[in-house]
Protein backbone atom coordinates (compact mmCIF):
# COMPACT_ATOMS: atom_id res chain seq x y z
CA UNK A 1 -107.47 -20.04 -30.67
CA UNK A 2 -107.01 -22.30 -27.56
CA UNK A 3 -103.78 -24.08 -27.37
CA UNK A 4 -104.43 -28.80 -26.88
CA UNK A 5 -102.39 -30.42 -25.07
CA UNK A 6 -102.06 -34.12 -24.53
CA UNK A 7 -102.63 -34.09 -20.87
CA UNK A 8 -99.78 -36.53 -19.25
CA UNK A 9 -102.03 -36.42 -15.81
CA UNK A 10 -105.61 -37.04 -17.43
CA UNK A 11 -104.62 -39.20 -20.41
CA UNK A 12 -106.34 -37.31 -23.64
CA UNK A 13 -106.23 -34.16 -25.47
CA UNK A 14 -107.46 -31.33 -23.46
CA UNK A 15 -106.89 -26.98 -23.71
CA UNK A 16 -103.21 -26.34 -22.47
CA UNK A 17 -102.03 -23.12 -20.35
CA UNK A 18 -102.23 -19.74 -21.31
CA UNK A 19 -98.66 -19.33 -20.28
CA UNK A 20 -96.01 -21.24 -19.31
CA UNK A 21 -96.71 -21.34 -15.04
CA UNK A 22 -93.24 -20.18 -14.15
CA UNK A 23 -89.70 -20.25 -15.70
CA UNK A 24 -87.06 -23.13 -16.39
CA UNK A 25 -87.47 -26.83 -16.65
CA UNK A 26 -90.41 -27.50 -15.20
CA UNK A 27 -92.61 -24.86 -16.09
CA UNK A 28 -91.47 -25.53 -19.52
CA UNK A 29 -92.22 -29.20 -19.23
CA UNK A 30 -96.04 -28.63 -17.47
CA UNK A 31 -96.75 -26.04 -20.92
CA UNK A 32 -96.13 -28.57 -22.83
CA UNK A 33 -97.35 -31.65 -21.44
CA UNK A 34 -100.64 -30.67 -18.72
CA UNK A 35 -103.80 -29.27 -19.06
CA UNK A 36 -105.36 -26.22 -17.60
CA UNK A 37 -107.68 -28.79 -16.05
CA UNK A 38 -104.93 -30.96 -14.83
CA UNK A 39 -103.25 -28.20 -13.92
CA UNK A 40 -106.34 -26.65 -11.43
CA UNK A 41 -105.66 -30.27 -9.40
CA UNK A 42 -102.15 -29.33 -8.14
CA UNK A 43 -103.41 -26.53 -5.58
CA UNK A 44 -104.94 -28.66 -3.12
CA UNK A 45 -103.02 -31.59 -3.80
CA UNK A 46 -100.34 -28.67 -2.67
CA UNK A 47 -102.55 -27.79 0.26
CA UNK A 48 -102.45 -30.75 1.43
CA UNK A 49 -99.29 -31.13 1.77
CA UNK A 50 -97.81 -27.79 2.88
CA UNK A 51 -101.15 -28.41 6.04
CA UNK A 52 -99.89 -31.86 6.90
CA UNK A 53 -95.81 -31.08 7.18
CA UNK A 54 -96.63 -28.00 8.44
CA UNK A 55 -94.50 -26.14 5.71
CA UNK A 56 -93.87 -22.46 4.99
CA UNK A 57 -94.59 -21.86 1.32
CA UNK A 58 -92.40 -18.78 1.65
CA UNK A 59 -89.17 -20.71 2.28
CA UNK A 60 -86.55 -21.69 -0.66
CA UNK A 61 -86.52 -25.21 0.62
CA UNK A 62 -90.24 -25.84 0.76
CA UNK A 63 -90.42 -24.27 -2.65
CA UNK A 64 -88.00 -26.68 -3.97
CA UNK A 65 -88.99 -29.86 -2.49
CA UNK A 66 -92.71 -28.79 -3.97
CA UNK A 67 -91.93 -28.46 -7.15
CA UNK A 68 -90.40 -32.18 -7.22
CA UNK A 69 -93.35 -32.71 -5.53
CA UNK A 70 -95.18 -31.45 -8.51
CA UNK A 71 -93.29 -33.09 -10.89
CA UNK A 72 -93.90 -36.38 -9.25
CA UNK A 73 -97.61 -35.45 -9.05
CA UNK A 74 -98.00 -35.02 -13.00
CA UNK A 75 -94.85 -37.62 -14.34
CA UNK A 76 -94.47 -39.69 -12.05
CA UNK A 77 -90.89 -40.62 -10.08
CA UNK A 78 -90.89 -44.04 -11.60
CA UNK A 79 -92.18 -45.34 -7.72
CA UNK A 80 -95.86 -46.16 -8.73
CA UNK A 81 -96.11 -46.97 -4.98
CA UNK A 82 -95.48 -43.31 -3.78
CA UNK A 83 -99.10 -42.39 -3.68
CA UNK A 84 -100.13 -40.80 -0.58
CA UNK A 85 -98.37 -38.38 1.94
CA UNK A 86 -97.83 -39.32 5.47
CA UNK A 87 -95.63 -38.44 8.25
CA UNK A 88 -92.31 -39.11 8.39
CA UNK A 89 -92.41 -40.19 11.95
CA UNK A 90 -94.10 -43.33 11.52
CA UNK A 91 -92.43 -46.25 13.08
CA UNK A 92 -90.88 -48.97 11.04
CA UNK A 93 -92.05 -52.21 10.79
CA UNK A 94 -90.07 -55.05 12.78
CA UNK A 95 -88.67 -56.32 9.39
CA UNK A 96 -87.42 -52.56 8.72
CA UNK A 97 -89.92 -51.93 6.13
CA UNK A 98 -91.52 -48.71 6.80
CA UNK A 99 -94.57 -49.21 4.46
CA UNK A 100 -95.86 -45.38 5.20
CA UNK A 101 -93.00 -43.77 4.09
CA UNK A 102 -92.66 -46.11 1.03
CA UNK A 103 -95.54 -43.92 -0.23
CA UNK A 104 -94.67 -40.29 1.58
CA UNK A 105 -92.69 -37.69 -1.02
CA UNK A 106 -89.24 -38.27 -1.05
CA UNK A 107 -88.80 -35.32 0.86
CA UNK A 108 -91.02 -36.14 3.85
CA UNK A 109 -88.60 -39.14 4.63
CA UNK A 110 -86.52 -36.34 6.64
CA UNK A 111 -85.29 -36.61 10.30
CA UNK A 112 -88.48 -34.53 11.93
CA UNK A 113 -85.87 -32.23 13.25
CA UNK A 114 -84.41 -31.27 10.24
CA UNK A 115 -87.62 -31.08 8.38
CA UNK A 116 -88.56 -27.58 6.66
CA UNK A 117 -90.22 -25.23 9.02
């Protein structure tokens, strides 16, 4: 028998994962809560990200800033404006508002030097 979820991402009832996607928290959390067809959205969403920062997906750090990522991408960080990702070397505004980075991952809002590899 398939396993329904409410999907938190898509907003109705919907066949959950076969298995929990990895241990702790989180994986815990996206059993529960996301579908299998929610779940399918997160790879190049991921993709996307990991190409534009330039990230290794083998590092601890890149891992970790991903999965908050992740969780941001299915329940939100409680910043509806954090939608897109951009670089974190855009220029601020002259009022010292750097709208870009309002809506990059919390993570991208590193010094480019000391950015993941």
């Amino acid at each position: 028998m398939v396993r329904t979820v409410h999907c938190v991402k898509l907003g109705k009832d919907l066949p959950g994962l076969e298995k929990q996607p990895f241990l702790g928290a989180l994986g815990e959390r996206l059993y529960n809560h996301v579908s299998s067809e929610a779940y399918d959205l997160w790879l190049p969403h991921m993709t996307t990200i990991t190409n534009h920062f330039s990230l290794n997906p083998a590092d601890p750090e890149t891992r970790r800033m991903l999965r908050v990522e992740m969780s941001d991408f299915y329940f939100g960080s409680g910043d509806t404006a954090r939608t897109t990702a951009t670089s974190p070397r855009t220029p601020s505004s002259p009022d010292g508002c750097n709208q870009h980075q309002k809506h990059a991952p919390s993570w991208s809002r590193l010094d480019p030097v000391n950015r993941p590899a």
